[in-house]
Structure formats: C-alpha cells, structure tokens
Protein backbone atom coordinates (compact mmCIF):
# COMPACT_ATOMS: atom_id res chain seq x y z
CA UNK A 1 -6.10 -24.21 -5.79
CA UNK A 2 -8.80 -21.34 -6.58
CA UNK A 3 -6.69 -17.81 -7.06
CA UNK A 4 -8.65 -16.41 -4.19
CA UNK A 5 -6.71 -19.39 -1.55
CA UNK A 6 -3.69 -17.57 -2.59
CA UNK A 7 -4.45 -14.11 -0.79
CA UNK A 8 -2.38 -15.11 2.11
CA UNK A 9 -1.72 -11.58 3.65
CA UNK A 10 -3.80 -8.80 5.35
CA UNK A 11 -2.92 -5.04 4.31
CA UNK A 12 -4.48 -2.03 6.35
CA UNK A 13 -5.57 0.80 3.39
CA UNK A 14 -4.24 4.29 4.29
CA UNK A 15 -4.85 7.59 2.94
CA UNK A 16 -5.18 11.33 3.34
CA UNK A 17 -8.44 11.75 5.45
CA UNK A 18 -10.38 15.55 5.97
CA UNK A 19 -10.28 16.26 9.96
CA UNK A 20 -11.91 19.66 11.63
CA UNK A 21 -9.08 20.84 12.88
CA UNK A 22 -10.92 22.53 16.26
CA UNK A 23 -8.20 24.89 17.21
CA UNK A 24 -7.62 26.59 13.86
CA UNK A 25 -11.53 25.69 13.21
CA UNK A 26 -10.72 24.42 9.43
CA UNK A 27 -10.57 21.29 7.73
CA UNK A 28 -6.66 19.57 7.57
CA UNK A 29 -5.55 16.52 6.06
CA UNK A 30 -4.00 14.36 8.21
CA UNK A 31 -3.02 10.52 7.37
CA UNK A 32 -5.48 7.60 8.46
CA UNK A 33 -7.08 4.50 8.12
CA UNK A 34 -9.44 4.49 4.60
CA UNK A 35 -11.13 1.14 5.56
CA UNK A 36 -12.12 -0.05 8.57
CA UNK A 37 -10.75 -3.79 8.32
CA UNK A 38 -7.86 -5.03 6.69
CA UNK A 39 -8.13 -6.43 2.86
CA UNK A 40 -6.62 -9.58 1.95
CA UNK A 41 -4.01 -10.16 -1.04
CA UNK A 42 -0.61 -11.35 -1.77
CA UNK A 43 2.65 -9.21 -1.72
CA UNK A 44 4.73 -9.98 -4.81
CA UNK A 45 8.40 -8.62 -4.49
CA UNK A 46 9.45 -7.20 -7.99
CA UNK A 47 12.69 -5.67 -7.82
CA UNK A 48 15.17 -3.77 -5.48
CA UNK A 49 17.69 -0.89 -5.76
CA UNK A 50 20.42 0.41 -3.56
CA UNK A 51 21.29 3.79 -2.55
CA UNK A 52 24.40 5.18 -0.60
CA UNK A 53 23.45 8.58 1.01
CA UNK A 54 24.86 10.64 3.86
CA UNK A 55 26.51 9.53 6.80
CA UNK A 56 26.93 6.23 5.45
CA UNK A 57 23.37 5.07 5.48
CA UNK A 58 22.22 2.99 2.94
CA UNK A 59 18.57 3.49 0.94
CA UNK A 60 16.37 0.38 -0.48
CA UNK A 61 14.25 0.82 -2.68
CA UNK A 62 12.23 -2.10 -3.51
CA UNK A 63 8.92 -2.55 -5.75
CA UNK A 64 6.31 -5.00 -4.80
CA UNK A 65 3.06 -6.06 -6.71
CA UNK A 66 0.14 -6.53 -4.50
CA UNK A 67 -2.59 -8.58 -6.09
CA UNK A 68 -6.51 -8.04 -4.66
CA UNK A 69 -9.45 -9.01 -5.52
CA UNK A 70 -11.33 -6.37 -7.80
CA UNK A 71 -14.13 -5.69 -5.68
CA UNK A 72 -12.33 -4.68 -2.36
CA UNK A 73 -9.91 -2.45 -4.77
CA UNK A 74 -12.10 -0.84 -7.03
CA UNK A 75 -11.75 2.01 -4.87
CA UNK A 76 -8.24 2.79 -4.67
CA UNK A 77 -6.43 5.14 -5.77
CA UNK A 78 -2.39 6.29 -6.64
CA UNK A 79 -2.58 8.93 -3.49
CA UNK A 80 -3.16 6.14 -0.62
CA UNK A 81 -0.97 3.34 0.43
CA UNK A 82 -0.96 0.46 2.24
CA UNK A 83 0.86 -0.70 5.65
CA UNK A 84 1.49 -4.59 6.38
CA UNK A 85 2.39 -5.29 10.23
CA UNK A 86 4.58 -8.16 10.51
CA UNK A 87 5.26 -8.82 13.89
CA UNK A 88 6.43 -5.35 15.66
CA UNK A 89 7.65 -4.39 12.27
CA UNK A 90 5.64 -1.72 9.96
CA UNK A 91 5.88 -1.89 5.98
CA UNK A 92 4.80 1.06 4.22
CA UNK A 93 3.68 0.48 0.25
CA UNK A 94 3.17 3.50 -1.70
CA UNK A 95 0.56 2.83 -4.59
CA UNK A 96 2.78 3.96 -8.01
CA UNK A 97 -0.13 2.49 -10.45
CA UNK A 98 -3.41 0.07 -10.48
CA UNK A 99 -4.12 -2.49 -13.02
CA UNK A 100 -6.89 -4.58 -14.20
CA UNK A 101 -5.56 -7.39 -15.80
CA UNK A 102 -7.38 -7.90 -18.98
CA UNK A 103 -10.31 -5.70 -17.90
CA UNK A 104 -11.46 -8.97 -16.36
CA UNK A 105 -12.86 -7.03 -12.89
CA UNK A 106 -11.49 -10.21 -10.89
CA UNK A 107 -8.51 -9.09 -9.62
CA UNK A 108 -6.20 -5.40 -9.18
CA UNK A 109 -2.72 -5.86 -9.74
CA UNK A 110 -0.97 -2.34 -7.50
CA UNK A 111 2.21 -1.82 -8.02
CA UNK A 112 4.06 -0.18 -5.54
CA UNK A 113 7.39 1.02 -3.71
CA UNK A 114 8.38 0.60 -0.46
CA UNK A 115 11.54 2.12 1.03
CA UNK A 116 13.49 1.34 3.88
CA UNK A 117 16.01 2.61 5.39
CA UNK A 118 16.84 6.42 5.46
C-alpha cells in the first residue's frame, strides 16, 4: 500500500487571520479558516495525561502526531491548529512542533495537543 493510501482523514487548517475591524476602523485578529479545503493525513494518538481540577472536573491532555504530505504542509506553522469534525463532534489540535523526517520533503510529521474537557 503506497504511504499516501494511508491519509485516511480530512483536517480543516486554522489560524489567526487580519480582519478590518469597521467599527474601531483597525485591523484585529480574529481566528479562521487558513485554507480553503480540508488537507488529508492520518491522526496518530501518542500519549495521554489526566488532570483533576476544580469542581471535580477532570482535564485530558492527549498528544497526537498528524502525518501530511510535505507539499500541502510546507506552510504551516506552530501558531495555527487544526480542527477534525467527527460527526457533531469538534477536535481541536494545537500544532506544538513540525518535522521533516529525514529532510526527505515527502511527508510533515506535527505533533500536537489536544485537550478535552475543562
């Protein structure tokens, strides 16, 4: 199986965007969409943590590695993050660090966190 058949997920890319701001007639940055369409790639879980805080709610925090291919990555960087919809249910990944695997310019390895809960 080529390594390309195993990008089996699509992630939206999400970042800090400049909007005018019309009523305080300045630019703000506000989150949105960084690419149009969805990238495909594979979500590798890497490890988890639990947190107790207040009122007895509980915090996860669990790494992932998302592999891409190199040429729809090239242009990320540590200050976006990603969102996967499964279903009615909205994952947030927040890019810690990119990769290139042996400077090979095939594929980015992102690592990044996710927490749920809250």
């Amino acid at each position: 199986m080529a390594e390309t058949e195993r990008l089996d997920k699509k992630i939206e890319v999400w970042g800090n965007i400049k909007v005018l701001d019309e009523e305080l007639d300045e630019y703000v940055f506000k989150p949105g969409k960084i690419k149009d369409k969805p990238i495909w790639c594979k979500i590798i879980p890497q490890t988890g943590s639990l947190q107790k805080q207040q009122a007895d709610t509980i915090l996860s925090n669990t790494t992932h590695k998302i592999k891409v291919r190199y040429g729809v990555g090239k242009d990320l960087t540590q200050d976006m993050w990603f969102i996967f919809k499964e279903g009615n249910i909205k994952h947030r990944f927040d890019i810690k660090y990119i990769l290139d695997p042996y400077f090979a310019r095939e594929f980015l390895e992102i690592f990044c966190e996710e927490i749920i809960g809250g």
